[in-house]
Protein backbone atom coordinates (compact mmCIF):
# COMPACT_ATOMS: atom_id res chain seq x y z
CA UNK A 1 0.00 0.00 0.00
CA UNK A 2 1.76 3.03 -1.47
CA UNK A 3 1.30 6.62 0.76
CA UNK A 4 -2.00 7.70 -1.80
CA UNK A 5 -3.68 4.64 -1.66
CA UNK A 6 -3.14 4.27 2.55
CA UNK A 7 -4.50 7.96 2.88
CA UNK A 8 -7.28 7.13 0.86
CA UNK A 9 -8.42 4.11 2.67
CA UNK A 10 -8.16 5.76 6.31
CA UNK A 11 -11.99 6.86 6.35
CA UNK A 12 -12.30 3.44 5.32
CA UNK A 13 -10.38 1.97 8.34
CA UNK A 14 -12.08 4.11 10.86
CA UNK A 15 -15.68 3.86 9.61
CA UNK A 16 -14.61 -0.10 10.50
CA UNK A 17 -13.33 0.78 13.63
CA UNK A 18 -16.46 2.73 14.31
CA UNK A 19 -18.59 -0.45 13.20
CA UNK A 20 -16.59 -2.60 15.66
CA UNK A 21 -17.44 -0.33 18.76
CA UNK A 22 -20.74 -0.01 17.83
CA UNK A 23 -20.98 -4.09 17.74
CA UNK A 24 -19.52 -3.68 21.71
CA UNK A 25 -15.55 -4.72 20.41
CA UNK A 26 -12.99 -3.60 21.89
CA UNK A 27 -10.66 -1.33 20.06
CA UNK A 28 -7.23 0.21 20.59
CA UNK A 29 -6.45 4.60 19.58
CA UNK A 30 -4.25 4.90 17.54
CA UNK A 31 -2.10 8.31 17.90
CA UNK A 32 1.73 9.50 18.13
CA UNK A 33 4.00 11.12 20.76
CA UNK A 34 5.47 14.55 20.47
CA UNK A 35 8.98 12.77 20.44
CA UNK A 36 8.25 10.43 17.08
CA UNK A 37 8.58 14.49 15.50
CA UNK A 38 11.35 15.63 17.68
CA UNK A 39 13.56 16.85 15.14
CA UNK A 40 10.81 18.84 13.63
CA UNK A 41 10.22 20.64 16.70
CA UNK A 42 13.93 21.00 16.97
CA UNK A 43 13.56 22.61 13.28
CA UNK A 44 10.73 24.83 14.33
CA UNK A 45 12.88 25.92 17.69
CA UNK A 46 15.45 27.13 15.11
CA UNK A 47 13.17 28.39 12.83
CA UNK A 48 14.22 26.94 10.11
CA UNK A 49 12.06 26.81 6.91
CA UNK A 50 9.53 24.26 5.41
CA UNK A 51 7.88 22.83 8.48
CA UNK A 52 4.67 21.80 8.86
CA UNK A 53 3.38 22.89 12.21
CA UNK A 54 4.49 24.94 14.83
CA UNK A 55 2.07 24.79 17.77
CA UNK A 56 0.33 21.85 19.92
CA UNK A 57 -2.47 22.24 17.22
CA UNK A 58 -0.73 22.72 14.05
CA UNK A 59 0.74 19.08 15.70
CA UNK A 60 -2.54 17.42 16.37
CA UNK A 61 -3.66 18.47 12.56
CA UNK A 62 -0.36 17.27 11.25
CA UNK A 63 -0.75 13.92 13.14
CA UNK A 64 -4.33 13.40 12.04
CA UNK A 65 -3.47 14.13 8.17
CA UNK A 66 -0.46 11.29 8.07
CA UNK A 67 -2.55 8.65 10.03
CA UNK A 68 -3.00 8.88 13.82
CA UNK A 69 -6.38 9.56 15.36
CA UNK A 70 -4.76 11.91 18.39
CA UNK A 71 -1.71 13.42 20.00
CA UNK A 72 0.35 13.33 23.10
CA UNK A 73 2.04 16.68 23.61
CA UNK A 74 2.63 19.21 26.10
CA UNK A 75 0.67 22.54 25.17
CA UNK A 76 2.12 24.67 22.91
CA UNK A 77 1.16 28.08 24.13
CA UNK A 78 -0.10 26.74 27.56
CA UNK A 79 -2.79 28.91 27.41
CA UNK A 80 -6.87 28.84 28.37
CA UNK A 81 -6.98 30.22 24.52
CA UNK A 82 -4.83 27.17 23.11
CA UNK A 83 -6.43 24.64 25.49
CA UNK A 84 -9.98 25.83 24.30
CA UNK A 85 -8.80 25.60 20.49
CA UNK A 86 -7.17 21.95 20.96
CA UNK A 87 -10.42 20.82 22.95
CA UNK A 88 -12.48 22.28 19.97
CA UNK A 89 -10.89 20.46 16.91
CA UNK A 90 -10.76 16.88 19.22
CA UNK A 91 -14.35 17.28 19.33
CA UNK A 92 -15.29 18.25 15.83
CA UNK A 93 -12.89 15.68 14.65
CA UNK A 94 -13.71 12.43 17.24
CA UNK A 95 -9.50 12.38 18.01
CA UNK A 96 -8.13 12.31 21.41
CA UNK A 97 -5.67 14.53 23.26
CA UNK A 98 -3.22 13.69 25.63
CA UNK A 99 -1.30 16.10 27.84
CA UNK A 100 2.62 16.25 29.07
CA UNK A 101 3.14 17.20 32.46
CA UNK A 102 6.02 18.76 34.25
CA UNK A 103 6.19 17.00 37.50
CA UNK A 104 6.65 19.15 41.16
CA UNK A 105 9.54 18.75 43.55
CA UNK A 106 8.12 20.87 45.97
CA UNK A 107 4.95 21.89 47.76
CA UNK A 108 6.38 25.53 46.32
CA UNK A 109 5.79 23.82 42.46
CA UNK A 110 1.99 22.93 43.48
CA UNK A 111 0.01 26.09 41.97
CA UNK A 112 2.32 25.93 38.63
CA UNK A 113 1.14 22.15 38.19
CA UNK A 114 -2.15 22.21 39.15
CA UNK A 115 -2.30 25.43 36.56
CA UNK A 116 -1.12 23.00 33.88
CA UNK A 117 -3.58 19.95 35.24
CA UNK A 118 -6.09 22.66 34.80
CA UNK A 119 -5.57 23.24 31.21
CA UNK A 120 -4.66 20.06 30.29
CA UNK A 121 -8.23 18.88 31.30
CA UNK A 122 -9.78 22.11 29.72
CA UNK A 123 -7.94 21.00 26.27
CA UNK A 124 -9.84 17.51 26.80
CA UNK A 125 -7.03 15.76 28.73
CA UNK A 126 -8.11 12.65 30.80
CA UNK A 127 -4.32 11.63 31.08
CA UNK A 128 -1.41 13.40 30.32
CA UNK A 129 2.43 11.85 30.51
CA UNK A 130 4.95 12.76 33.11
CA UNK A 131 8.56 11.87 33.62
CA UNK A 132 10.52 11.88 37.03
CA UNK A 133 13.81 12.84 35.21
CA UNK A 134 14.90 13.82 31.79
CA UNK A 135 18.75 11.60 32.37
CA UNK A 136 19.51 8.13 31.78
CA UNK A 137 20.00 6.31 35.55
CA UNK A 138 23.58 5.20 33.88
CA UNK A 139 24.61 8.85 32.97
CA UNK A 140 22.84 11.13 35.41
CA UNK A 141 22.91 9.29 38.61
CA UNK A 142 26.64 8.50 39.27
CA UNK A 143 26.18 6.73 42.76
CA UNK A 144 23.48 4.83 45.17
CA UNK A 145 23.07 7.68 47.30
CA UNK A 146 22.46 9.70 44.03
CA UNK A 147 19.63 6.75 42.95
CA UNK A 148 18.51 6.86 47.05
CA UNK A 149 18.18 10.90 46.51
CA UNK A 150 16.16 10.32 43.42
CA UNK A 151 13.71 7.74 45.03
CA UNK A 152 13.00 9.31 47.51
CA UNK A 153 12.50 12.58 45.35
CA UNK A 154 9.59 9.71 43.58
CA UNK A 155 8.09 9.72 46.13
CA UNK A 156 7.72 12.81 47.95
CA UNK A 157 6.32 13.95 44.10
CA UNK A 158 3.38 11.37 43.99
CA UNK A 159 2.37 12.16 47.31
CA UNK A 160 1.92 15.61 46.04
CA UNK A 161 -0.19 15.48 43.18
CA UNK A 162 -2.40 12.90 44.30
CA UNK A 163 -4.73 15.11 45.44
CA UNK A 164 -4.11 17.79 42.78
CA UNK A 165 -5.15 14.34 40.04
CA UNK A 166 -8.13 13.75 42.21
CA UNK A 167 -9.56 17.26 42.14
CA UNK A 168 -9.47 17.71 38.79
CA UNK A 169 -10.17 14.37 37.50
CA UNK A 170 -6.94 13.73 35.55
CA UNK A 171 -4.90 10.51 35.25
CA UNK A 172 -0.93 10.82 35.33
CA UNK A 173 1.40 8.43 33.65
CA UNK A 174 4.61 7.79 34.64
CA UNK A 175 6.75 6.92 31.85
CA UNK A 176 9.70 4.47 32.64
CA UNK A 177 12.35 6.63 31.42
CA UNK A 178 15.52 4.46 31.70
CA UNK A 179 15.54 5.55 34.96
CA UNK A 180 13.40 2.68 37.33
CA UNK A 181 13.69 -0.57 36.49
CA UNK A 182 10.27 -2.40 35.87
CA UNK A 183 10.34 -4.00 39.21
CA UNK A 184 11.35 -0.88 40.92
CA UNK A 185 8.36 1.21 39.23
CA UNK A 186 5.90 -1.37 39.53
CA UNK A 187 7.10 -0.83 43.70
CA UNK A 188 6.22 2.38 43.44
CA UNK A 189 3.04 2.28 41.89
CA UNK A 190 1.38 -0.30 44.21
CA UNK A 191 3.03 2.13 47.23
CA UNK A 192 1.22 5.28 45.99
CA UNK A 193 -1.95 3.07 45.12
CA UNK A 194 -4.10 5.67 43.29
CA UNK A 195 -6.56 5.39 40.78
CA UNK A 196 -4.97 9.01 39.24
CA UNK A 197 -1.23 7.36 39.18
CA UNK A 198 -0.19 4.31 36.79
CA UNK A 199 2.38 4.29 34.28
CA UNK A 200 3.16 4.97 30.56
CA UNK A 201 4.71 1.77 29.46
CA UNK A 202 7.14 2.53 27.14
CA UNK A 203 7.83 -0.89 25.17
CA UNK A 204 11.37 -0.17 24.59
CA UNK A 205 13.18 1.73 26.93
CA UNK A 206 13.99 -0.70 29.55
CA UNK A 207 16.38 -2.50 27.02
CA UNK A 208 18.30 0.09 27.90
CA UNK A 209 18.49 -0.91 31.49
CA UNK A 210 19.19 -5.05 30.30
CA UNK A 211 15.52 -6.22 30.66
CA UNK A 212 14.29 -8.79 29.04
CA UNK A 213 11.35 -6.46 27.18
CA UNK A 214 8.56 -9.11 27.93
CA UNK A 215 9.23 -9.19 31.36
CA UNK A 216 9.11 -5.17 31.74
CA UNK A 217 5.37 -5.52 29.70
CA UNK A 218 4.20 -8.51 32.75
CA UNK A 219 5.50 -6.02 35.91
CA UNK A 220 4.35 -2.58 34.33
CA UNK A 221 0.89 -3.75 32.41
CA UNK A 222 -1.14 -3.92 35.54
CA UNK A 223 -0.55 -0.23 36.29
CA UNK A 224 -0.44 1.12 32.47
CA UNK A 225 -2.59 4.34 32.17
CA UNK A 226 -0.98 5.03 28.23
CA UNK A 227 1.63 3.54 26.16
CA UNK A 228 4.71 4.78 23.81
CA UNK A 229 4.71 1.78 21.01
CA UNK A 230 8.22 1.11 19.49
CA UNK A 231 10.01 -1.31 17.94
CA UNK A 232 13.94 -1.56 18.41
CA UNK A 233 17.46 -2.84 16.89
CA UNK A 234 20.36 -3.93 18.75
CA UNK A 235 24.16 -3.36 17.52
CA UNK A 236 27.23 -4.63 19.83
CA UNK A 237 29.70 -2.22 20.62
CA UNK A 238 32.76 -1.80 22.41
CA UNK A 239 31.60 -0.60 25.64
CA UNK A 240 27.93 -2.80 25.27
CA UNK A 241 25.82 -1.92 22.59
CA UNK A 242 23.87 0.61 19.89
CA UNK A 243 19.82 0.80 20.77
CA UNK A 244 17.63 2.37 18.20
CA UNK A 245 13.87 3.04 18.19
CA UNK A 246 13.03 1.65 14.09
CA UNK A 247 9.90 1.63 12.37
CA UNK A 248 7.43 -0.43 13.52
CA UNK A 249 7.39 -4.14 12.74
CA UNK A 250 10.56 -3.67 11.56
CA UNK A 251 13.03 -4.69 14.43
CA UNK A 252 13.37 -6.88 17.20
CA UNK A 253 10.04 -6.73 19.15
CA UNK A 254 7.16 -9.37 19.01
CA UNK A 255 5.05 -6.35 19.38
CA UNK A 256 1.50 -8.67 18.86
CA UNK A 257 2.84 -10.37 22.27
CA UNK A 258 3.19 -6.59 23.97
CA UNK A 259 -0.01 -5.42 22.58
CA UNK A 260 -1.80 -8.57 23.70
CA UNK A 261 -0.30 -8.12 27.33
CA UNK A 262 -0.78 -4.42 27.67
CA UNK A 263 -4.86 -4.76 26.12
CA UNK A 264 -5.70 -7.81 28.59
CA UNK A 265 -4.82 -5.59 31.73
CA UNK A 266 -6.28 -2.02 30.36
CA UNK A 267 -8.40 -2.49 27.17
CA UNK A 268 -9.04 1.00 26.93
CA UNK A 269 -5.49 1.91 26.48
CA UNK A 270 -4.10 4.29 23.98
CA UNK A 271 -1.10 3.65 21.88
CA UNK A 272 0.81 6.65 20.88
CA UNK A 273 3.85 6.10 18.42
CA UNK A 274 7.40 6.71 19.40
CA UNK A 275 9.29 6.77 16.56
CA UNK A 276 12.20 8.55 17.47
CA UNK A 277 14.41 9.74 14.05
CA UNK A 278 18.12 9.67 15.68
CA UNK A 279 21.77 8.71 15.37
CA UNK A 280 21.55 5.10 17.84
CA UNK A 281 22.09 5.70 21.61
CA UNK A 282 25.11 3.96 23.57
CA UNK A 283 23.91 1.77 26.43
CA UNK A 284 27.70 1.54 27.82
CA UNK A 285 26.67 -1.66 30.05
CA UNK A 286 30.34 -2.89 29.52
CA UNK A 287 31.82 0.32 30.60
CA UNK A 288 32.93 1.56 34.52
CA UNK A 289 30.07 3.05 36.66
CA UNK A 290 27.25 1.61 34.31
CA UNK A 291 26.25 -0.17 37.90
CA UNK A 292 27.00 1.91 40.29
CA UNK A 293 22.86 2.22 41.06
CA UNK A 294 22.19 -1.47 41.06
CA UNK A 295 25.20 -3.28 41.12
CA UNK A 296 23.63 -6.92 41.54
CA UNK A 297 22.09 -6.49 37.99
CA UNK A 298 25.76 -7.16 36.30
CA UNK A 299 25.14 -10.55 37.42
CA UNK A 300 21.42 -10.91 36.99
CA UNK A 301 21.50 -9.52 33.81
CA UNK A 302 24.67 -8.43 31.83
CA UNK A 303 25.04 -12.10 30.03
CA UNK A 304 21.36 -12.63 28.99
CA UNK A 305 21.11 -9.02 27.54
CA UNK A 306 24.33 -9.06 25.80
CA UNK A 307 23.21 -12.41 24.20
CA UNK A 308 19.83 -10.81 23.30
CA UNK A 309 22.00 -8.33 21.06
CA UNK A 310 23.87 -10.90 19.61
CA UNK A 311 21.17 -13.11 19.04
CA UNK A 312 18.85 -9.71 17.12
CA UNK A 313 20.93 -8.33 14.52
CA UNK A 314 19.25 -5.41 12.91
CA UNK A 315 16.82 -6.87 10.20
CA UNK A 316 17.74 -3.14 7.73
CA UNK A 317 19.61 -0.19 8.61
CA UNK A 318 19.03 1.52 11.68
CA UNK A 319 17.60 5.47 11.86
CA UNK A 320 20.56 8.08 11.43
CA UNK A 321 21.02 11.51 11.19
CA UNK A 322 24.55 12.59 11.56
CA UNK A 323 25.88 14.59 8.67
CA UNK A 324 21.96 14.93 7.13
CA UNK A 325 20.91 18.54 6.15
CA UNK A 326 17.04 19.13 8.20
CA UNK A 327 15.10 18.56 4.97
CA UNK A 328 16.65 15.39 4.74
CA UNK A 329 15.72 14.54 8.53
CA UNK A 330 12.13 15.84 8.13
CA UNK A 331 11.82 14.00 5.35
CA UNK A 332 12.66 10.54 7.02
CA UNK A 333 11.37 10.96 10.22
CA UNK A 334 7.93 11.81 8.11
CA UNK A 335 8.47 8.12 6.45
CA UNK A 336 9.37 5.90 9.62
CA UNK A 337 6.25 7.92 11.54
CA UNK A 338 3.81 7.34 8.02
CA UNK A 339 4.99 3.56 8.27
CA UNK A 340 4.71 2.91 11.60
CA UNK A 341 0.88 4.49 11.52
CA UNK A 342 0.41 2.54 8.94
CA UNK A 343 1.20 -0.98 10.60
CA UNK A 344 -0.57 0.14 13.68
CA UNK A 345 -3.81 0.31 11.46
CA UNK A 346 -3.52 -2.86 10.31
CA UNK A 347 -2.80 -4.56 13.54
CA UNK A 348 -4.53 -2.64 15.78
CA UNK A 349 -7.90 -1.86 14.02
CA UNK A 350 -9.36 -4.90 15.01
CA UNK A 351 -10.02 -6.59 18.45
């Protein structure tokens, strides 16, 4: 199915979808992340030429014209006037929006997040994404006192907004951000036990941290509020190996085995795309002080994840982008995210 012919047959594929929900079936969303265009945002932050959007909306229309049914972004203005707009064109157009969150530290923080909970729900927000840190646990946090410090950070935060998620009726999701492993999030979660606090379960991140992926879908599904879908390739390297996100159905995951996990515990989930368009990241598991936060995990888990590279070479060329001019980048991170929408249509349209 060439790019005409799949554009053409999307009011096709959702008046099915809308068939199936009307017959009682359960469906999946289908949507994309903010990151899957991260270097077009990084283009419009430079203000470079030729791009297609340049606000949260401008996104959401972009997203809806190569395939996806909604959005997960931050607001772009967060304003009552942008909120009003995005909640607006969800409506007229039956998508979805979900919101990004900047989490607090501090009781001081409260008003400033419970201002963005606020418009979040006013753009039509029932769950927006949050992170507890922006750094990889192997780069950022250089000790176990550091990891202790963050922790406990965890958990003074969730104790915070609780009540701020309960007031205004909004669900959080915690994305595992290479920084807790699955067991150590899923801790969390049942500790906090609220209704307003579960997880985004991103399906390839924890590779990063030597999981074994299907084992990070078991611990995390219970509490799984959203989802970033990816698929992945593996490369060895010198100091442990190369981890790329790669279009979907094109690398290493059995993503039908993730799906089917993730829909049995939450069947109203929504899968955004996370196609990220980048050079490969280094997960330098072989190097000094990539253990220093859990040092029993060389042993648990160094040997099984370093035959799991060895075992899934890349099936095509991973995602690059060094030495690219942006049109060049725009162009293929506009491919992988049209392909990936594409398979997530066909495998996720039906129940």
């Amino acid at each position: 199915m060439n790019r005409r012919t799949f554009i053409t047959a999307l009011p096709a594929l959702a008046a099915a979808r809308s068939l199936l929900a009307a017959a009682g079936a359960a469906k999946s969303r289908i949507g994309i992340c903010t990151f899957s265009c991260h270097q077009h945002w990084k283009a419009v932050g430079a203000k470079q030429e030729g791009v297609k959007f340049t606000d949260a909306l401008g996104f959401y229309r972009y997203a809806r014209e190569i395939g996806a049914e909604g959005v997960q972004t931050p607001l772009r203005p967060a304003d009552p006037a942008a909120a009003k707009q995005m909640r607006e064109q969800v409506e007229k157009d039956g998508g979805y929006y979900e919101g990004e969150l900047r989490l607090p530290k501090t009781e001081n923080d409260l008003a400033g997040f419970e201002s963005d909970v606020r418009l979040a729900r006013e753009a039509g927000a029932t769950v927006a994404r949050a992170v507890f840190t922006t750094g990889r646990r192997y780069e950022a946090l250089k000790t176990m006192d550091d990891f202790r410090a963050f922790e406990a950070q965890a958990e003074k935060t969730l104790a915070l907004i609780d009540p701020v998620l309960r007031r205004h009726q909004l669900k959080v999701a915690i994305e595992n951000h290479k920084d807790h492993t699955a067991d150590e999030l899923a801790t969390l979660m049942k500790k906090i036990s609220s209704e307003w606090i579960g997880v985004l379960v991103d399906t390839g991140n924890n590779l990063a941290l030597l999981e074994d992926p299907y084992a990070t879908m078991d611990a995390l599904a219970p509490f799984a509020h959203s989802v970033h879908l990816k698929d992945m390739a593996m490369q060895a390297s010198d100091d442990g190996f190369l981890l790329s996100e790669v279009p979907l159905g094109t690398g290493m995951l059995d993503l039908p085995r993730i799906i089917t996990t993730l829909r049995k515990a939450n069947p109203a989930l929504v899968f955004n795309l996370e196609m990220a368009t980048r050079d490969p990241l280094l997960i330098p598991c072989l190097a000094d002080g990539y253990f220093a936060t859990f040092p029993e995990r060389k042993a648990t888990h160094l040997e099984a994840a370093m035959q799991r590279v060895k075992a899934n070479p890349p099936k095509q060329p991973p995602p690059s982008i060094a030495g690219k001019p942006m049109p060049q980048q725009l162009a293929e991170e506009e491919a992988n995210n049209r392909v990936s929408l594409r398979w997530m249509h066909e495998k996720l349209s039906l129940p």
